[in-house]
Structure formats: C-alpha cells, structure tokens
Protein backbone atom coordinates (compact mmCIF):
# COMPACT_ATOMS: atom_id res chain seq x y z
CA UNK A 1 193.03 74.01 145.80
CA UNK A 2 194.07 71.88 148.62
CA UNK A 3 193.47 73.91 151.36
CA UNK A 4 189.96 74.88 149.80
CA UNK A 5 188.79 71.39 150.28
CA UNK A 6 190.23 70.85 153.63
CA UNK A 7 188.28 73.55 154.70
CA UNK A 8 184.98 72.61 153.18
CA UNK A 9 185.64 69.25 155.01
CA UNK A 10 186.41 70.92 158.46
CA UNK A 11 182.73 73.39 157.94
CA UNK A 12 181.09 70.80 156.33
CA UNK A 13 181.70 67.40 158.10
CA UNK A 14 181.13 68.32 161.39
CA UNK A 15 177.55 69.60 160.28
CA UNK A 16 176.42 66.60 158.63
CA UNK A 17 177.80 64.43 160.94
CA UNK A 18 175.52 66.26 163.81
CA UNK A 19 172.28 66.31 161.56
CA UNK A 20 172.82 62.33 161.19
CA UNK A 21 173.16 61.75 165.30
CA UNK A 22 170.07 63.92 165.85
CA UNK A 23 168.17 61.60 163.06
CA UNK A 24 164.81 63.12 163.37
CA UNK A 25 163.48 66.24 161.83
CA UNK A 26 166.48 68.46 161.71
CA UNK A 27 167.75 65.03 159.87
CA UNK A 28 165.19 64.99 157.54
CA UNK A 29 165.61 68.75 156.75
CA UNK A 30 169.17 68.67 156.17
CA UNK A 31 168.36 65.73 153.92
CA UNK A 32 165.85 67.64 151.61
CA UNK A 33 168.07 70.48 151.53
CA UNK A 34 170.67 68.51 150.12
CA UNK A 35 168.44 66.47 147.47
CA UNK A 36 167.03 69.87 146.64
CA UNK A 37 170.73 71.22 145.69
CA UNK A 38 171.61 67.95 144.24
CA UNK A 39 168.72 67.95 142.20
CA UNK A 40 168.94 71.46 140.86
CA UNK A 41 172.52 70.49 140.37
CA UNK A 42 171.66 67.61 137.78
CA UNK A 43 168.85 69.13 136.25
CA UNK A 44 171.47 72.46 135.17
CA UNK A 45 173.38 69.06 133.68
CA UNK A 46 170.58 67.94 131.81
CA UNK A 47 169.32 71.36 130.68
CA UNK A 48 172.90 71.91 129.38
CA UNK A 49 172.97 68.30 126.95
CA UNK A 50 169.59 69.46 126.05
CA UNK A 51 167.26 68.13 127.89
CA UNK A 52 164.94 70.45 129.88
CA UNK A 53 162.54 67.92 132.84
CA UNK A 54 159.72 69.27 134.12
CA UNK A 55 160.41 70.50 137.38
CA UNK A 56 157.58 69.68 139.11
CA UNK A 57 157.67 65.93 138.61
CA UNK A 58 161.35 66.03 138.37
CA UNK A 59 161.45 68.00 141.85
CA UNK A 60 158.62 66.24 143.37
CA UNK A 61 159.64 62.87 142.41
CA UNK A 62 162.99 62.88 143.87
CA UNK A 63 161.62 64.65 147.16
CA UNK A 64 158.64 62.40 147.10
CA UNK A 65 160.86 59.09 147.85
CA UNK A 66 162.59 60.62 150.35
CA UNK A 67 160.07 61.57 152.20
CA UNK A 68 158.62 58.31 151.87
CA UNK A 69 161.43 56.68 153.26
CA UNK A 70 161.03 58.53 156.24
CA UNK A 71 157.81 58.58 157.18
CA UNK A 72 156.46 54.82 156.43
CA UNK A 73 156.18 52.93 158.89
CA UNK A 74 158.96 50.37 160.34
CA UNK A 75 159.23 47.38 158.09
CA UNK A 76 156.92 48.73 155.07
CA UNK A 77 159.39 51.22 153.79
CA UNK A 78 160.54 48.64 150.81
CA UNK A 79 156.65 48.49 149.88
CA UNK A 80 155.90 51.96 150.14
CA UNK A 81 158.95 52.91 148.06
CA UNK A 82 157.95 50.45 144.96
CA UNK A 83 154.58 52.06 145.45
CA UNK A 84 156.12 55.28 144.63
CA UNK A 85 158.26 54.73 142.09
CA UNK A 86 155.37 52.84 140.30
CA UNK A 87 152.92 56.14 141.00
CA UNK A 88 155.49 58.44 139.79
CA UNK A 89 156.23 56.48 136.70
CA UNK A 90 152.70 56.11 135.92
CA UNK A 91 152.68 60.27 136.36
CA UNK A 92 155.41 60.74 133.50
CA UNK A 93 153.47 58.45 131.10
CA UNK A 94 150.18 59.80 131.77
CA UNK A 95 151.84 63.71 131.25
CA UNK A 96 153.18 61.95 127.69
CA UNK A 97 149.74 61.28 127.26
CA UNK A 98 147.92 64.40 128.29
CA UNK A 99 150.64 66.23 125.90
CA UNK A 100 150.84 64.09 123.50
CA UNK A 101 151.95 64.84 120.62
CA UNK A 102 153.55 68.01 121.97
CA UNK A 103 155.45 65.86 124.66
CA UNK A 104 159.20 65.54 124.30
CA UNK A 105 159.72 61.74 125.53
CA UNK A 106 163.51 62.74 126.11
CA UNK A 107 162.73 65.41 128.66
CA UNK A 108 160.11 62.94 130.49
CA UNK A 109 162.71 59.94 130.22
CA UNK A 110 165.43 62.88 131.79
CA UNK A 111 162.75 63.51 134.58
CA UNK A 112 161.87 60.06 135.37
CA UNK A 113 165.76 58.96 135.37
CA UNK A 114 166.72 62.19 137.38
CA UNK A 115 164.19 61.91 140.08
CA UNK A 116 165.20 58.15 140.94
CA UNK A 117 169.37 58.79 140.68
CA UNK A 118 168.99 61.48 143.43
CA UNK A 119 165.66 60.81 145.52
CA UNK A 120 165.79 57.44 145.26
CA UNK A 121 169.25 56.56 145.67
CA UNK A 122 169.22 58.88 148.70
CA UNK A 123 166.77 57.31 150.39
CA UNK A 124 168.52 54.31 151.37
CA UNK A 125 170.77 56.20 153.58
CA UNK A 126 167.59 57.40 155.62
CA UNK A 127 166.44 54.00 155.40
CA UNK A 128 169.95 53.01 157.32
CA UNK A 129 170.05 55.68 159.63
CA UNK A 130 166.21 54.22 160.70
CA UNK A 131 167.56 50.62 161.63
CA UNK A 132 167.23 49.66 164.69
CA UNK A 133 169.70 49.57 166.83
CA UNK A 134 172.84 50.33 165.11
CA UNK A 135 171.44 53.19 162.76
CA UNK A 136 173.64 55.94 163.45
CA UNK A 137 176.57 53.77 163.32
CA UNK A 138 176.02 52.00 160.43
CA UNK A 139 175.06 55.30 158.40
CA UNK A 140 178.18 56.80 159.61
CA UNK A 141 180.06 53.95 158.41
CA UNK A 142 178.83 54.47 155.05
CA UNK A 143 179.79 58.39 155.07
CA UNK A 144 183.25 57.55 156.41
CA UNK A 145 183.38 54.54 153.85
CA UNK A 146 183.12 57.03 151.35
CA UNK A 147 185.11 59.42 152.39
CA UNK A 148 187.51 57.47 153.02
CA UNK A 149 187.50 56.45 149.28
CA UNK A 150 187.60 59.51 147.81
CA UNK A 151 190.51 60.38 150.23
CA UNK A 152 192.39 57.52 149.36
CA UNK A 153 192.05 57.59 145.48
CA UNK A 154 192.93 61.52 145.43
CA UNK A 155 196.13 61.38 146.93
CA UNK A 156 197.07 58.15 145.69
CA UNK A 157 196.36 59.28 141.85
CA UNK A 158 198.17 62.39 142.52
CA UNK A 159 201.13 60.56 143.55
CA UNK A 160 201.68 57.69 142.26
CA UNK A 161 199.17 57.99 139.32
CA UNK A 162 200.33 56.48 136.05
CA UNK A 163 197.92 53.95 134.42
CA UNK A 164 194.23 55.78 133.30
CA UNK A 165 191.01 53.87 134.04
CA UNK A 166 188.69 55.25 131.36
CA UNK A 167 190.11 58.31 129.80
CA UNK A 168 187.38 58.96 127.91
CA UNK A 169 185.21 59.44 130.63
CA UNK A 170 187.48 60.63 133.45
CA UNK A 171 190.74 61.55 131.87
CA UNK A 172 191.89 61.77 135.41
CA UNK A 173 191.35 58.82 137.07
CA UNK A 174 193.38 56.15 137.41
CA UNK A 175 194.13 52.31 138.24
CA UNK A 176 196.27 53.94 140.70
CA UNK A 177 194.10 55.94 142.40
CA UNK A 178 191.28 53.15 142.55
CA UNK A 179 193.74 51.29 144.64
CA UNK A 180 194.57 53.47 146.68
CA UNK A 181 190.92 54.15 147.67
CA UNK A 182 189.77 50.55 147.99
CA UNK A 183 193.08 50.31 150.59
CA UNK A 184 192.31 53.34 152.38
CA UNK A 185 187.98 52.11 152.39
CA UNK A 186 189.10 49.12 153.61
CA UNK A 187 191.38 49.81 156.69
CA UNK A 188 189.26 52.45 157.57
CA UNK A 189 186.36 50.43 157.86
CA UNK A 190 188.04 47.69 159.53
CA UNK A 191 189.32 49.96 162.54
CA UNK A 192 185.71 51.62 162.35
CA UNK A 193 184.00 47.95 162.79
CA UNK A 194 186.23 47.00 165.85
CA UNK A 195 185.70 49.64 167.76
CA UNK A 196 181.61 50.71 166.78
CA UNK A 197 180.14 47.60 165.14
CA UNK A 198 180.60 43.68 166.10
CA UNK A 199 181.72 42.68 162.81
CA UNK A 200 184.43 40.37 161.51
CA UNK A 201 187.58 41.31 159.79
CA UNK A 202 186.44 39.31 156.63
CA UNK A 203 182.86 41.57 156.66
CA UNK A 204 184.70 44.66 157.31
CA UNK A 205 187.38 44.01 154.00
CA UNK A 206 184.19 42.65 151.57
CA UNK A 207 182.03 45.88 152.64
CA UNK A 208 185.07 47.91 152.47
CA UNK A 209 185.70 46.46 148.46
CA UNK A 210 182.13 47.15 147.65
CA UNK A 211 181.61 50.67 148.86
CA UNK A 212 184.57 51.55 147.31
CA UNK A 213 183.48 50.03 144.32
CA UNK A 214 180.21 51.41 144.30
CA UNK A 215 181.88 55.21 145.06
CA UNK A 216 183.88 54.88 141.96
CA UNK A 217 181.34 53.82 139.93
CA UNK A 218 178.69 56.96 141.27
CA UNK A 219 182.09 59.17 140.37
CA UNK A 220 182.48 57.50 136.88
CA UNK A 221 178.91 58.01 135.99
CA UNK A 222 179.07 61.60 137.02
CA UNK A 223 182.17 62.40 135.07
CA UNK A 224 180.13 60.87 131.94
CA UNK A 225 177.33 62.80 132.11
CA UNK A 226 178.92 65.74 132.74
CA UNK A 227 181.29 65.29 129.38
CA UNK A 228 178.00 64.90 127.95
CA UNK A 229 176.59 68.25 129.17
CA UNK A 230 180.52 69.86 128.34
CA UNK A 231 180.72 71.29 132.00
CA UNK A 232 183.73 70.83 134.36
CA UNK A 233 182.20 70.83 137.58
CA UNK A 234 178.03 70.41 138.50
CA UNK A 235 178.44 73.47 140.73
CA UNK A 236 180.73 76.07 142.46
CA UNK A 237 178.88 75.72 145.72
CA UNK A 238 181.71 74.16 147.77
CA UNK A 239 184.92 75.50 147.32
CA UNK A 240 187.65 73.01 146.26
CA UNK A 241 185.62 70.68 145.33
CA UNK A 242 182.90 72.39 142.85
CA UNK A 243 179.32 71.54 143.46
CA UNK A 244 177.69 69.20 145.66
CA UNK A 245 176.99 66.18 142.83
CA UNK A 246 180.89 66.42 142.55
CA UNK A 247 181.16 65.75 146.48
CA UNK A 248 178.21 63.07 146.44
CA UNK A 249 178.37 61.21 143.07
CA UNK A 250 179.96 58.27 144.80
CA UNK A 251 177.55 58.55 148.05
CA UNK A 252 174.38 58.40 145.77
CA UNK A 253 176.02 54.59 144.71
CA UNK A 254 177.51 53.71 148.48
CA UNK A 255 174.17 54.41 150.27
CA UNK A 256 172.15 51.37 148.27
CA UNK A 257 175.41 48.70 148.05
CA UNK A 258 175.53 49.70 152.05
CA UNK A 259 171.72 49.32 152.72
CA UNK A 260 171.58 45.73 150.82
CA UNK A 261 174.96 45.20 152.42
CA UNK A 262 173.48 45.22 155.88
CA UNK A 263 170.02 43.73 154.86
CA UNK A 264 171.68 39.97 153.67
CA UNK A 265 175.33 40.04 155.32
CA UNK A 266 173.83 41.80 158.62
C-alpha cells in the first residue's frame, strides 16, 4: 500500500499546494470542494451509527462558515463567525421546534456537531492563509506541520512500534509512533521557520509540539467515531490512504491550534 500513498502524495500535494499560493477564488473553490467531500464523508459515518442529519443544515452549515471566513471583511472575521455559529444553532433548535414532536434531537445534535467539526474547523486555515503578510507561508507551515506528523508517526510505528496508545480506539497507534511524529513536526518546522518565517528556535519546537499534538488528537477522534460507525476507512477516494477524513482528521485539529498559535505567540 506504500506506493499507493506515495502516489496520492505526488498527484495530490502539488495541487493543493498551488490552490493555497493562488489564495483567491480558485482557493476558495478547492476549499469547498474539499469540505463538501469531507462532509459527505462524515455524514456516511453518522448515517452508519445511526444517525441520519439533515442535509441541508448539515451541508449548509459547514459551507456557510467557510464561506464566511472568506468573505468578511479584514479584522471582523472572529465576529462574523460567532454570528454564524449562533444563527445556525438557533436554525437546529427552531427545526426541533417546527417538528416537534416528530424531531429526532440525535440527528439535529449529529447535524449541529457535524457542521462545526468540518466547516468550522476548516475555516481557520482560510482565516491563516488571509493574514497579512505572511499568509501563504504560515498556512503552508501548518500543511507541512501536518504532514510532517503523519509522516513521522507512520514509519516510526511501523518500525519501531511496540507500546499502544489507546487500543481501544486505535488499536494501531502507538507511543512509538507519537514520538516519532512530534520529532519529525518539530525539525521540520524548525528548518521551515529559518528559512520562510523569522521565528526563534524555541517558537519553532513549542508550535512544532502542539500541531503535532493537535494532529494526533484530530486522528484519535476519527478512529473513535469510526469504531462507532464499524467502518475501516471514511472513504476509498484516495488510494492508500482511504478517504479524505482519513487524510485530514489531524488537519481539521492543526488548522485552529495553528491559527491561535499565530494570533498570541505571533
């Protein structure tokens, strides 16, 4: 399966890579393209552990914040955004209303939660490619953070892999394997920082720790809900590595650590 995902890398990289340096509309499309799949990904999940979300509000809430994120204007995206997640709450109580007592609270609660883990949790990375003036950098830092990560704690579980994290959520992870990625996050980011970003050694480790924190967490909640829903992979959309919530679980976590990263620690 190797050489699967070393070829979805070598197609797929070099695509999203270009769609973050032109950061305007082709940007945007690429990014509600992949919310869309990421989205339909989850809610196959949730349908699967019982639990069927509307798709309009589940759909439209997740697209909703992204689009939010990119279109408000500089410095009211943070306001904007609580205004939407307040609107579309209010929308999945006032449905349990309308419905009532026909309304399954589960699926609305499944909606609600769905829309937010993807949309939401995306749109910090469109909120970091929109910073002024290090966007693209500091955007691409958090993809090659990531990557990095997930890199690292593959080939260091596969090798050296002998102590399990949580075996009853991932029975394949290990303590290993999360070393292994927060070493590989962490030297990656600090050549990355000397050479694109003026940043100190000591920022570079602490961001490095965090993001690779934050990945394993996104790929620990993932593997949970998935034993919940009794599926292996969310998809078979990319080969080698299953569908596209098994290639961005972690990225859905890294994008917000990264975005509040920058905000206090600059």
């Amino acid at each position: 399966m190797l050489w699967k995902r070393v070829l979805t890398a070598v197609v797929g990289i070099p695509l999203f890579v270009s769609l973050l340096y032109e950061g305007r509309y082709l940007f945007l499309v690429g990014m509600v393209v992949l919310t869309t799949v990421l989205l339909s990904e989850l809610r196959q999940m949730l349908c699967r552990a019982d639990l069927v979300p509307p798709s309009l509000f589940f759909y439209g809430g997740g697209l909703a914040y992204l689009l939010i994120s990119y279109f408000a204007p500089s410095g009211k995206e943070g306001e904007l955004l609580w205004i939407g997640l307040t609107l579309i709450l209010l929308l999945h109580l006032l449905l349990f209303l309308v419905l009532f007592p026909k309304t399954d609270l589960a699926q609305l609660s499944a909606s609600f939660l769905g829309s937010c883990y993807v949309g939401l949790l995306l749109s910090f990375f469109i909120l970091l490619r929109k910073s002024e003036p290090l966007g693209f950098q500091e955007a691409l830092l958090v993809l090659v953070a990531t990557w990095a990560y997930d890199t690292g704690a593959y080939f260091a579980g596969c090798f050296c892999g002998r102590h399990f994290l949580l075996p009853h959520v991932s029975p394949n992870k290990t303590v290993e394997g999360v070393l292994g990625g927060l070493v590989s996050t962490c030297l990656v980011t600090l050549v990355f920082s000397a050479f694109f970003l003026p940043r100190s050694g000591i920022w570079a480790v602490v961001f490095g720790v965090l993001v690779g924190i934050s990945v394993q967490l996104g790929d620990l909640v993932e593997s949970a809900l998935k034993r919940v829903s009794k599926v292996k992979d969310s998809g078979s959309l990319l080969p080698g590595h299953g569908g596209f919530f098994d290639r961005f679980d972690g990225f859905l976590w890294s994008c917000p650590t990264a975005y509040f990263f920058f905000k206090f620690f600059g």
